[in-house]
Protein backbone atom coordinates (compact mmCIF):
# COMPACT_ATOMS: atom_id res chain seq x y z
CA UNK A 1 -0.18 39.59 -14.09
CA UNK A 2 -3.75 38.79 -13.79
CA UNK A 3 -3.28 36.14 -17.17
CA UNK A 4 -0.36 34.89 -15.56
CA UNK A 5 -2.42 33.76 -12.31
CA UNK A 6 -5.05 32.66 -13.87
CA UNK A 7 -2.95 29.90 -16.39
CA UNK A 8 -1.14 29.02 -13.00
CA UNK A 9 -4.24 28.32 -11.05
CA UNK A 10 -5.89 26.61 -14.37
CA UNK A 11 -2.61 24.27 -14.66
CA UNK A 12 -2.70 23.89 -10.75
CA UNK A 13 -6.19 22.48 -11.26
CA UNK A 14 -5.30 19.94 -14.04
CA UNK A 15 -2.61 18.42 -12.17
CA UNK A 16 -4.77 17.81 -9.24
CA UNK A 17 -7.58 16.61 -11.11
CA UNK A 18 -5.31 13.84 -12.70
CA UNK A 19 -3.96 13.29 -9.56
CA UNK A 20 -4.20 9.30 -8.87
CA UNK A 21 -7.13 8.36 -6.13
CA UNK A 22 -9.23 5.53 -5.25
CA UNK A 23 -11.45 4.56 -2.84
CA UNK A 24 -13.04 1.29 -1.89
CA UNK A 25 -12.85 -1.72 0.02
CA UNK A 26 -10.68 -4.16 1.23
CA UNK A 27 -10.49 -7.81 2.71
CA UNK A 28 -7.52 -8.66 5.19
CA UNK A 29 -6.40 -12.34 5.73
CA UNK A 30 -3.31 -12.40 7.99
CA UNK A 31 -2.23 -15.62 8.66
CA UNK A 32 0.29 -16.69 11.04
CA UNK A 33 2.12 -19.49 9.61
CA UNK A 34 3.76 -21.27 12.77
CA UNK A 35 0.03 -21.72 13.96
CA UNK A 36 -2.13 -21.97 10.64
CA UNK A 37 -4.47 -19.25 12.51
CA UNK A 38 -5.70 -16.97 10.13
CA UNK A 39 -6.66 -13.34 11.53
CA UNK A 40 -9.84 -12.11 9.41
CA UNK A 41 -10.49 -8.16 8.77
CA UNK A 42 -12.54 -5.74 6.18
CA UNK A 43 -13.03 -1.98 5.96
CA UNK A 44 -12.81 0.68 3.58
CA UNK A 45 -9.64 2.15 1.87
CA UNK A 46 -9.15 5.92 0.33
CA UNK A 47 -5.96 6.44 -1.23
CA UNK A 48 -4.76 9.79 -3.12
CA UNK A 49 -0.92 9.78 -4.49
CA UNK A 50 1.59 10.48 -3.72
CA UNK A 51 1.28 10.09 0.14
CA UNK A 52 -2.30 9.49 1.05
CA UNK A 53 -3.61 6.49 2.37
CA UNK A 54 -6.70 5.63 4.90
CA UNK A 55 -7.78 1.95 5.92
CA UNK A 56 -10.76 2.33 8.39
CA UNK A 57 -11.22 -0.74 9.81
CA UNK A 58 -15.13 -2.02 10.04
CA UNK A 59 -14.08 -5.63 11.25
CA UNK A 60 -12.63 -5.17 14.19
CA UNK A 61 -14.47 -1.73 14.26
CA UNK A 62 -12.34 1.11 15.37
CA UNK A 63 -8.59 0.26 13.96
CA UNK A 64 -7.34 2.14 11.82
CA UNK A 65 -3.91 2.54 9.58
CA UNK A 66 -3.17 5.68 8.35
CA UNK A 67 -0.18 7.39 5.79
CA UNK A 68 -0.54 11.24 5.61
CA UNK A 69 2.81 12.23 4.13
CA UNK A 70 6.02 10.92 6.26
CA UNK A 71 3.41 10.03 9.20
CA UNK A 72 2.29 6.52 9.92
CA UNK A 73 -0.67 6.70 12.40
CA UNK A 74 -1.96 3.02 13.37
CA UNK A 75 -4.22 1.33 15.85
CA UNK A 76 -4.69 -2.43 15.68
CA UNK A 77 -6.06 -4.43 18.39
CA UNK A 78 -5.37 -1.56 20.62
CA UNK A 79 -2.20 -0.92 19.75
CA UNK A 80 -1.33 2.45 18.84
CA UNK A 81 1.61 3.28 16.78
CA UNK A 82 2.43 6.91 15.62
CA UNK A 83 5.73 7.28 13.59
CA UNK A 84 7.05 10.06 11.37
CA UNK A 85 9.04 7.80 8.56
CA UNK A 86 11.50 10.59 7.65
CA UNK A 87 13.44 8.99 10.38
CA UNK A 88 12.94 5.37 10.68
CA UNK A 89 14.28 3.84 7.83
CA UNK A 90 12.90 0.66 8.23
CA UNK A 91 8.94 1.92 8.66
CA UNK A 92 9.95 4.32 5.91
CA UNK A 93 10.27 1.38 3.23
CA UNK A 94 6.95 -0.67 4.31
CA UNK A 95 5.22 2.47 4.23
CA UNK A 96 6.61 3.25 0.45
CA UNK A 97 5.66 -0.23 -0.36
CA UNK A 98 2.07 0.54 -0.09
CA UNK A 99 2.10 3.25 -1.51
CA UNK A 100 3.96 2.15 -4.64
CA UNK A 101 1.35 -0.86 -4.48
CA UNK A 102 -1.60 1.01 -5.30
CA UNK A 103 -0.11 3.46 -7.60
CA UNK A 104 1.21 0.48 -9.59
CA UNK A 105 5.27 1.65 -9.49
CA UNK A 106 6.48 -1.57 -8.07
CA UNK A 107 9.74 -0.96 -9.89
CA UNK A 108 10.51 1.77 -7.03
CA UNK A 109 9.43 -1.14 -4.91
CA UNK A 110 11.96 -3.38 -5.83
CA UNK A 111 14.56 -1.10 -5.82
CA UNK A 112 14.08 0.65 -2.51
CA UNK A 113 13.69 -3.20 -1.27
CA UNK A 114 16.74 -4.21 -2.82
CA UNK A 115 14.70 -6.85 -4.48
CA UNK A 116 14.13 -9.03 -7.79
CA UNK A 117 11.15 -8.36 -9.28
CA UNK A 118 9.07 -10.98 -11.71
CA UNK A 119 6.05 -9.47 -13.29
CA UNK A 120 3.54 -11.93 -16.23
CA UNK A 121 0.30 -11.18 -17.17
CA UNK A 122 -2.79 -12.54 -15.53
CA UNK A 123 -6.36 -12.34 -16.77
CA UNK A 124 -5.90 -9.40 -18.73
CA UNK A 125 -4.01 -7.70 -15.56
CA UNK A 126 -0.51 -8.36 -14.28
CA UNK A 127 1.03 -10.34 -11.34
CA UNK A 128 4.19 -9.11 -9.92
CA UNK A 129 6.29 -10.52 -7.69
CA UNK A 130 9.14 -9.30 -5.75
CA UNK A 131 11.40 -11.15 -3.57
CA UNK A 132 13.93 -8.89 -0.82
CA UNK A 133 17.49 -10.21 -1.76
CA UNK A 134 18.28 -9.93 2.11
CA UNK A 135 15.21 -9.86 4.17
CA UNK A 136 15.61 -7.96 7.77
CA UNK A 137 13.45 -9.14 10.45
CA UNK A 138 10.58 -7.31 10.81
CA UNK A 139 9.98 -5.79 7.45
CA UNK A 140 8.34 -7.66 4.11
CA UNK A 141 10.57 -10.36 2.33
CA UNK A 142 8.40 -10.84 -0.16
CA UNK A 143 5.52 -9.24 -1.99
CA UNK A 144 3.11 -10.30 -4.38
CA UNK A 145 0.61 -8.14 -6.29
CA UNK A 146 -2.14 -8.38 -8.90
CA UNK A 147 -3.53 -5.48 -11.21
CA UNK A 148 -6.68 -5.57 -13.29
CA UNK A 149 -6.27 -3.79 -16.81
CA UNK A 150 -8.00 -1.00 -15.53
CA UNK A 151 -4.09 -1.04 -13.86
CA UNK A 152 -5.85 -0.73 -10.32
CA UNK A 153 -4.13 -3.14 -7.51
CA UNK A 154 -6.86 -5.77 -6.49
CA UNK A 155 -4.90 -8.48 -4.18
CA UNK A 156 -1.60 -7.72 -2.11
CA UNK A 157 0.30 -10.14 -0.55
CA UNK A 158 2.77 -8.81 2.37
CA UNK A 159 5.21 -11.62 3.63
CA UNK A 160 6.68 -10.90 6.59
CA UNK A 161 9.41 -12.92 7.55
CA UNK A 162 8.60 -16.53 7.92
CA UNK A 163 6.36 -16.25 9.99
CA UNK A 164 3.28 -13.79 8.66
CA UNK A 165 1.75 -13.63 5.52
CA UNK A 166 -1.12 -10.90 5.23
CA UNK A 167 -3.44 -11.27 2.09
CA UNK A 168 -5.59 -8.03 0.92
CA UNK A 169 -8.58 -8.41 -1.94
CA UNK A 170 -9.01 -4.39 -2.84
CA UNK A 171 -12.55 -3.29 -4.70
CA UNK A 172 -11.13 -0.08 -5.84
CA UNK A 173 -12.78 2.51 -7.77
């Protein structure tokens, strides 16, 4: 019994240990295309898969967007948001997004999106692109992504509609 334990916790331990994580920092250029005013931001992001994901904000100091398993826990601007995804569909599938993003599975992207999916190499990396088929308001209709050959994400594109297009340069380590 005592063997058996001990494999278990030694097998529980490798699993974890290549569990996927990063941490680092990020740029945030949201700009809001009616207007040509572009929104500047920075802070630091920790991410550990599946369903881990912290962006402290530094500029503005004091937001925050957090993923900790189905919750979403944001505050931008003031604006708090607190949602458990499990049930709202619609929060559930941006929230996937990024997390598919950074683990580089942007094939579950495109098919929880319902999207088309183009993906060339770039610089020794990849750029992928995927493109909703029928965009809802208020969700992403398009996404774009690059990946160093490391395989780490290092610039995400979120299109929102017409109307928003939010660019993110990631130093991930």
């Amino acid at each position: 019994m005592k063997k058996t334990i001990t494999v278990l916790a030694l097998m529980l331990a490798c699993l974890a240990a290549g569990a996927q994580q990063y941490e680092g920092s990020f740029t945030q250029a949201k700009t809001l295309k009616v207007s040509g005013k572009v929104i500047k931001s920075a802070g630091t992001l920790s991410f550990k898969a599946p369903d881990q994901m912290v962006m402290l904000y530094t500029q503005p100091d004091g937001d925050y967007f957090i993923i900790d398993g189905p919750f979403l826990r944001m505050d931008m601007r003031g604006t708090a948001l607190d949602v458990d995804t499990s049930t709202n569909k619609a929060i559930k599938i941006q929230r996937n997004a990024l997390l598919y993003s950074i683990s580089g599975d942007y094939d579950k992207i495109a098919a929880e999106m319902e999207a088309d999916i183009n993906v060339s190499p770039k610089a020794g990396g990849k750029h992928v692109v995927i493109k909703v088929r029928n965009p809802q308001p208020r969700s992403y209709s398009a996404m774009e992504l690059d990946y160093g050959k490391d395989g780490r994400l290092t610039r995400m594109v979120l299109e929102e509609g017409s109307s928003i297009s939010t660019e993110y340069i990631l130093n991930l380590k």
